[in-house]
C-alpha atoms as a PDB file:
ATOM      1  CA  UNK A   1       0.000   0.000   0.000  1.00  0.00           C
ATOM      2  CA  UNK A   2       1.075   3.497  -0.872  1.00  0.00           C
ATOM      3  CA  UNK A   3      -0.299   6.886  -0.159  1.00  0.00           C
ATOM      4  CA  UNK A   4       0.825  10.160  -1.402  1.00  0.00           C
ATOM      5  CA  UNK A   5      -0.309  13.435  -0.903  1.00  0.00           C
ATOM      6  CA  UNK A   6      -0.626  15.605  -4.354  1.00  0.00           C
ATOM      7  CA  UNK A   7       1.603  18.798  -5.293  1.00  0.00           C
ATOM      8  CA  UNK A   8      -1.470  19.801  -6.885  1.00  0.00           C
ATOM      9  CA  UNK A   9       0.317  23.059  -8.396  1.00  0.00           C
ATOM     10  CA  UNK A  10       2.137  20.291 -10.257  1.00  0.00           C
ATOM     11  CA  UNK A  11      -0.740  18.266 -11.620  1.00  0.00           C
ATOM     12  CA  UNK A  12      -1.975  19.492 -15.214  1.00  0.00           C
ATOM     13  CA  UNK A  13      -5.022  21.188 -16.030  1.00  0.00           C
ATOM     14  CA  UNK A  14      -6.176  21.702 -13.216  1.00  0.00           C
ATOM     15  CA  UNK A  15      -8.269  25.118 -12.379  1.00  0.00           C
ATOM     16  CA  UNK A  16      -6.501  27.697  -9.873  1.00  0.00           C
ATOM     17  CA  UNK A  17      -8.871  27.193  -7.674  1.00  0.00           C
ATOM     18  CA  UNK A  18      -7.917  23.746  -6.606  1.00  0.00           C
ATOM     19  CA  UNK A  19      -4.318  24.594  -5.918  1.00  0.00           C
ATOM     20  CA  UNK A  20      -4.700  24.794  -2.100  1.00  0.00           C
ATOM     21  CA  UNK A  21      -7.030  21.609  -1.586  1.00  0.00           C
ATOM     22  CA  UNK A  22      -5.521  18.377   0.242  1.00  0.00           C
ATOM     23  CA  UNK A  23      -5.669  15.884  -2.231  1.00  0.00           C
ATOM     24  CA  UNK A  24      -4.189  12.118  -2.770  1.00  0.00           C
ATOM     25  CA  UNK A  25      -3.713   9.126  -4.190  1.00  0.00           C
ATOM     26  CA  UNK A  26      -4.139   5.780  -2.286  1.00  0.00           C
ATOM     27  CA  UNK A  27      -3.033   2.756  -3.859  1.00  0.00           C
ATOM     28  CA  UNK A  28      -3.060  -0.614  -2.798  1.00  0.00           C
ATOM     29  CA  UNK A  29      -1.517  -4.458  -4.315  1.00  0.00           C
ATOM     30  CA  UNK A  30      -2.402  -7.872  -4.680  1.00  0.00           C
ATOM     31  CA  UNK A  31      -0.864  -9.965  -6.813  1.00  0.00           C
ATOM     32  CA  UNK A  32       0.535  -7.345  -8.906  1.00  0.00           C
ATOM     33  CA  UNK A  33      -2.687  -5.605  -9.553  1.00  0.00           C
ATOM     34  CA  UNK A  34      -3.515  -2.279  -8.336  1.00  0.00           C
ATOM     35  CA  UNK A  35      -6.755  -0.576  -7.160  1.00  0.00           C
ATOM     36  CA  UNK A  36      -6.904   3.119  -6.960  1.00  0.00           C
ATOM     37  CA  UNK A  37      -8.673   5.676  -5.099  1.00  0.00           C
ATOM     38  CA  UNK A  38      -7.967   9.250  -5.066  1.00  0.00           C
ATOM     39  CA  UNK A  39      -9.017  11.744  -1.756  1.00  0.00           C
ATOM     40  CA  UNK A  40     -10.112  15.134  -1.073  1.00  0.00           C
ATOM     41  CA  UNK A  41     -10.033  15.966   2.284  1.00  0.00           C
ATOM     42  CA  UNK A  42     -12.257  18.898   3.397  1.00  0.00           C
ATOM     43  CA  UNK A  43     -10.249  21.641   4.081  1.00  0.00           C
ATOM     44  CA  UNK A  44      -9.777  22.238   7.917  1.00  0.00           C
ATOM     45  CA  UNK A  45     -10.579  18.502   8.222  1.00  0.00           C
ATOM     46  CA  UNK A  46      -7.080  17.535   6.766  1.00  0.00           C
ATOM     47  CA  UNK A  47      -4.391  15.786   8.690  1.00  0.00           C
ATOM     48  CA  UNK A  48      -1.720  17.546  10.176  1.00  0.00           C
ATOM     49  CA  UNK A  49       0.747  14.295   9.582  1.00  0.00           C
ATOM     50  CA  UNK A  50      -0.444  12.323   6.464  1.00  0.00           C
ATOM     51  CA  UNK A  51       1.820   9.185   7.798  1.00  0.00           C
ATOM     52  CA  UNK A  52       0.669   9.589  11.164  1.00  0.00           C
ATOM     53  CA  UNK A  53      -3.393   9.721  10.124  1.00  0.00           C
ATOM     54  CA  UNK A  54      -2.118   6.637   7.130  1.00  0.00           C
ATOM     55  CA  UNK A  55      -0.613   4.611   9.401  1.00  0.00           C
ATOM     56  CA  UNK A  56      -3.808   2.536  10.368  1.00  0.00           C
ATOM     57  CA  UNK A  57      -3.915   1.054   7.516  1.00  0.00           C
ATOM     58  CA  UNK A  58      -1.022  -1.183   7.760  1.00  0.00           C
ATOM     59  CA  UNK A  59      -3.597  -3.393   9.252  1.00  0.00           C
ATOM     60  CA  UNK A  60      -4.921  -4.145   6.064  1.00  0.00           C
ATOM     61  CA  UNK A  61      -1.885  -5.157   5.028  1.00  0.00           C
ATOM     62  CA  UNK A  62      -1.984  -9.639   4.496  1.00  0.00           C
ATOM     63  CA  UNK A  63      -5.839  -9.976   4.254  1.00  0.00           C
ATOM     64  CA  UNK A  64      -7.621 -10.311   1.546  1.00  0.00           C
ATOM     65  CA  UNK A  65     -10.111  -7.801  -0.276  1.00  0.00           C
ATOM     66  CA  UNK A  66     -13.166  -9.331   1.888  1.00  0.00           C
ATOM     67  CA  UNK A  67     -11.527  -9.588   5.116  1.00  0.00           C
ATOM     68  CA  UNK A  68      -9.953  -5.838   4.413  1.00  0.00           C
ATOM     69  CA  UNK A  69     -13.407  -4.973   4.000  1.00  0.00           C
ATOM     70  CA  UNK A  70     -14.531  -6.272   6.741  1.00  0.00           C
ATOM     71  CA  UNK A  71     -11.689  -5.034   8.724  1.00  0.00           C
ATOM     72  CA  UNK A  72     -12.700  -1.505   7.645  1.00  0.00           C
ATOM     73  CA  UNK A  73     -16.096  -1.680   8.453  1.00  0.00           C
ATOM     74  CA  UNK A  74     -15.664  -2.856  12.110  1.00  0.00           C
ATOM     75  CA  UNK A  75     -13.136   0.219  12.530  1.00  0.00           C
ATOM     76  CA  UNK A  76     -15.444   2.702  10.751  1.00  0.00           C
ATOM     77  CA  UNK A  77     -16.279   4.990  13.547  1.00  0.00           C
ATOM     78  CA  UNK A  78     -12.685   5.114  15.022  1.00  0.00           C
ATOM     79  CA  UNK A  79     -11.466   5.671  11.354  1.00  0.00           C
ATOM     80  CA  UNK A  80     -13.674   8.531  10.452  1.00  0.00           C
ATOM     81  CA  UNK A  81     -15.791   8.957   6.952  1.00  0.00           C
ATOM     82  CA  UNK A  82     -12.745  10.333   4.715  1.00  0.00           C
ATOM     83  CA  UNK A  83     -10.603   7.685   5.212  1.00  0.00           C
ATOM     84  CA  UNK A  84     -13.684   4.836   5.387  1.00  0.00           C
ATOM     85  CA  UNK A  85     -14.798   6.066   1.842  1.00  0.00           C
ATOM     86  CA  UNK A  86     -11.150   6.121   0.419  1.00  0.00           C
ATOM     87  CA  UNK A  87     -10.204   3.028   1.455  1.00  0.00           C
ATOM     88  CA  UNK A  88     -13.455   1.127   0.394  1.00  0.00           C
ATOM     89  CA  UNK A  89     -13.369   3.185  -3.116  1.00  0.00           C
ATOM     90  CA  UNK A  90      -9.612   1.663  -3.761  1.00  0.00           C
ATOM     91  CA  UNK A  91     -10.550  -1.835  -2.317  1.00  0.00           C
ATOM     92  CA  UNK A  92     -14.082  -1.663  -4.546  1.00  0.00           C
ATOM     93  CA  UNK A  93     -10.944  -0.757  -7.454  1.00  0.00           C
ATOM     94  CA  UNK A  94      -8.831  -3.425  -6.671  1.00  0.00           C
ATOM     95  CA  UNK A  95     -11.895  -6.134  -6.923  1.00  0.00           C
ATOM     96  CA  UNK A  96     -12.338  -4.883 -10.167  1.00  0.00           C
ATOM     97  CA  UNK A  97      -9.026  -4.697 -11.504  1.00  0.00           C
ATOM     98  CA  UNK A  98      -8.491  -8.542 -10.082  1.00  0.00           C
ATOM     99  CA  UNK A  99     -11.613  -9.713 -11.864  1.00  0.00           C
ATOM    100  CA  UNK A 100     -10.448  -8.308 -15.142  1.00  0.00           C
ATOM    101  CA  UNK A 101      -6.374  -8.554 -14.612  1.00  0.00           C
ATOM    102  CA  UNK A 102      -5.794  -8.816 -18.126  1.00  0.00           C
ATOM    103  CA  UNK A 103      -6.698  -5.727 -19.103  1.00  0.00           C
ATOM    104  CA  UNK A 104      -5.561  -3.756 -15.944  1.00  0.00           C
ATOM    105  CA  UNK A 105      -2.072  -4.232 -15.260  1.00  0.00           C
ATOM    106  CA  UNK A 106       0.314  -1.582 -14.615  1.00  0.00           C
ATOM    107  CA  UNK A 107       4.054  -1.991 -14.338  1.00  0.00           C
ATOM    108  CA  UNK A 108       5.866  -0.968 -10.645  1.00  0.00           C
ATOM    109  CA  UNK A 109       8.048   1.492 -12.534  1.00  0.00           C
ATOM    110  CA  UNK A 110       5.058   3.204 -14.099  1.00  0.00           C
ATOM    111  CA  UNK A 111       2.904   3.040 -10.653  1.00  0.00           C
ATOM    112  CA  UNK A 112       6.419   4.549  -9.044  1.00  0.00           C
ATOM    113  CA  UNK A 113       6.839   7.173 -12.234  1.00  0.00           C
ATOM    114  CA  UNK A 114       3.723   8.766 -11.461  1.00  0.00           C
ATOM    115  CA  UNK A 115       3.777   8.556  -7.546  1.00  0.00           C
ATOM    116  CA  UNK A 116       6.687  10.352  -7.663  1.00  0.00           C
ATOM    117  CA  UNK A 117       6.192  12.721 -10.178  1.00  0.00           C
ATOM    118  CA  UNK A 118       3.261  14.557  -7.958  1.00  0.00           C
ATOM    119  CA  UNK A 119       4.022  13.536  -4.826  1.00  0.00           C
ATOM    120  CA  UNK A 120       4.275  16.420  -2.023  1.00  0.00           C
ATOM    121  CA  UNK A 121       4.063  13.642   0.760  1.00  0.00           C
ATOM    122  CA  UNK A 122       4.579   9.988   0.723  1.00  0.00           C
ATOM    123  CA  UNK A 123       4.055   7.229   2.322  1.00  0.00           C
ATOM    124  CA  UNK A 124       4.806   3.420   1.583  1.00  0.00           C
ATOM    125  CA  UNK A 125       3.440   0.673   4.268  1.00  0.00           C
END
């Protein structure tokens, strides 16, 4: 699993006006296959330490899609509605892109490529 946190003056065609919002990119493996979900954080709702507010979901890490789901839902209240959504949007992604693998595979390098290319924060767990 990887998280970053968007340099959004960086990202193309974007209006001005969402330069200052606190947006990301969660992505999380299985297999080689890759779901995606991107965040928007209400501003003033935002973490102060991406890692720190990430970190939780290490405890994903070794289960499966369903258990993960599971998992989530159990910690739901403790977790907060931002990350909840996020997390179930990339897991809902991942399903997907395992039940069609063929057509949704994405090298490391390129995954890495575009991480890093945006990235203001980081976070690999």
């Amino acid at each position: 699993m990887e998280i970053i946190r968007y340099d959004m003056r960086k990202l193309p065609l974007l209006p001005y006006e969402h330069e200052d919002s606190y947006c990301g990119l969660f992505k999380i493996s299985c297999g080689g296959i890759h779901g995606f979900a991107e965040f928007n954080v209400r501003k003033g709702s935002e973490p102060a330490d991406l890692v720190k507010w990430a970190s939780v979901f290490g405890l994903l890490k070794g289960l499966n899609p369903k258990q993960a789901i599971n998992y989530i839902a159990e910690h739901q209240t403790l977790w907060g509605e931002d990350r909840v959504h996020f997390l179930l949007k990339g897991l809902d992604n991942l399903i997907c892109n395992l039940e069609n693998s063929e057509d949704s595979t994405m090298s490391q390098e390129q995954v890495r490529a575009f991480l890093m290319e945006y990235a203001l924060t980081y976070y690999s767990f």
